[in-house]
Protein backbone atom coordinates (compact mmCIF):
# COMPACT_ATOMS: atom_id res chain seq x y z
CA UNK A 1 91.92 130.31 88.75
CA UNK A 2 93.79 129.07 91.54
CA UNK A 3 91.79 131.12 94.18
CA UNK A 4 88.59 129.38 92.74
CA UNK A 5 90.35 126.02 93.39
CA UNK A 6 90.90 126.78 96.59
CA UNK A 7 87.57 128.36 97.17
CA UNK A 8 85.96 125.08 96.38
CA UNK A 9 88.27 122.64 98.09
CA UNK A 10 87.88 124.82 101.32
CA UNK A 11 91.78 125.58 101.49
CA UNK A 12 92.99 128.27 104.09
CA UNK A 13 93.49 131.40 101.84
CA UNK A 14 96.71 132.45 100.71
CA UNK A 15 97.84 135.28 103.07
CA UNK A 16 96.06 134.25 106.21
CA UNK A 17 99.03 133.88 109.03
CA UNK A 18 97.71 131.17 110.16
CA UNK A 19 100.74 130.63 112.69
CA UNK A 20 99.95 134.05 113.74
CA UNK A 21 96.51 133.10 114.43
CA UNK A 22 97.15 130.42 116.74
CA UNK A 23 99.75 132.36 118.88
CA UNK A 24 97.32 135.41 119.36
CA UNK A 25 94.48 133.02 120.18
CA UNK A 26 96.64 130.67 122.85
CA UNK A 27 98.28 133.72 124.41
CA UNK A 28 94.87 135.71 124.88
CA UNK A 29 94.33 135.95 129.02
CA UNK A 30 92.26 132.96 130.59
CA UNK A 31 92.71 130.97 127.41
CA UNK A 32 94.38 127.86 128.55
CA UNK A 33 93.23 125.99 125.05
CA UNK A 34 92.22 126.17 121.40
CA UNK A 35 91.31 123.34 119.28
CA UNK A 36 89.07 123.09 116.23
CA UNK A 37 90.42 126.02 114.60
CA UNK A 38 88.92 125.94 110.90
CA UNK A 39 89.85 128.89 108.44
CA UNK A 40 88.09 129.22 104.89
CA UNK A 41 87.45 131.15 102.41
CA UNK A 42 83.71 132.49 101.86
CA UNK A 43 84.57 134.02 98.42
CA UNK A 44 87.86 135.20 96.92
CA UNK A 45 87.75 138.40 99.20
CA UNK A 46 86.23 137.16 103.07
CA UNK A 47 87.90 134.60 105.03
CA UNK A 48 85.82 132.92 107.70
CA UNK A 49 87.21 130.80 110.85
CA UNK A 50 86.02 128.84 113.68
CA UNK A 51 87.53 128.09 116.83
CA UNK A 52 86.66 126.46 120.47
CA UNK A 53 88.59 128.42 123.29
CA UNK A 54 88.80 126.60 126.36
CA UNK A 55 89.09 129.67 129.21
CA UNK A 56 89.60 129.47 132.94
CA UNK A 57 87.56 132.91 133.08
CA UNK A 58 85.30 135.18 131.46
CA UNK A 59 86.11 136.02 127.74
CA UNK A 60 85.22 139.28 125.47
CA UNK A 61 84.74 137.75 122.27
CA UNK A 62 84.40 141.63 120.47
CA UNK A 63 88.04 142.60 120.89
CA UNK A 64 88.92 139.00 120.09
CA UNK A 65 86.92 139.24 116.58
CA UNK A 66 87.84 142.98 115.95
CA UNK A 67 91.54 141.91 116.37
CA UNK A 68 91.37 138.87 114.04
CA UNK A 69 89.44 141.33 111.47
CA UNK A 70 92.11 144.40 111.47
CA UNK A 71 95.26 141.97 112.19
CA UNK A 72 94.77 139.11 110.15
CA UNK A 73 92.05 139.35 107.62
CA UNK A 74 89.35 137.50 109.01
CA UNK A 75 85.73 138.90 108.36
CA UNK A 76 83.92 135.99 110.10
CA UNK A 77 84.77 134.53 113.09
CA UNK A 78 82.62 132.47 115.44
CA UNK A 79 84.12 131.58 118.31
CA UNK A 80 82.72 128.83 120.88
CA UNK A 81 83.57 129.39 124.52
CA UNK A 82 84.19 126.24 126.76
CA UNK A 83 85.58 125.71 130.46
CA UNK A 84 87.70 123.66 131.23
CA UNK A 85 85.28 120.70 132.30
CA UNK A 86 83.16 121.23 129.28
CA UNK A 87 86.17 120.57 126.62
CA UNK A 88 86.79 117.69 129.00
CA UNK A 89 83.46 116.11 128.92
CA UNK A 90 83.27 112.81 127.86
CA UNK A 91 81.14 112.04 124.08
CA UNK A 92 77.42 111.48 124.50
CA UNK A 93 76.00 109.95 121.49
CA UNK A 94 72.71 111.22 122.87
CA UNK A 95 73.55 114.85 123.39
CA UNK A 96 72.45 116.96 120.61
């Protein structure tokens, strides 16, 4: 019951390091930021996450998702890559 609870109020699984999570993904080479790291569950047995890296240099985003799959659970990921003067961008109410 309480899985199904937290299925439907979007809650980060119980399990999921998320701690763990934020330390691989901040100490990865060229990342110099994360922000907007979301972690759900899809169903009682797949976690999902999202995340914005902010790099200083090309990224391989395959080892990245293979290591959040085999280390922590995580059968979705989609991570957004940004430099450095994207993530610093001012808001545009007319960008889409």
């Amino acid at each position: 019951m309480r899985d199904s609870v937290n299925l439907l109020v979007d809650a980060v699984p119980e399990g999921i390091d998320t701690k763990g999570i934020t330390e691989y993904l901040s100490n990865l080479k060229s990342v110099n930021q994360i922000h907007d790291l979301h972690i759900w569950a899809l169903s009682t047995t797949e976690t999902a996450l999202t995340v914005h890296l902010v790099v200083s240099d090309k990224v391989l985003l395959q080892p990245i998702q293979k290591h959040l799959h085999d280390h922590f659970d995580i059968e979705h990921a989609t991570i957004q890559v940004e430099t450095f003067e994207d993530a610093n961008m001012e808001y545009d109410p007319d960008c889409h």
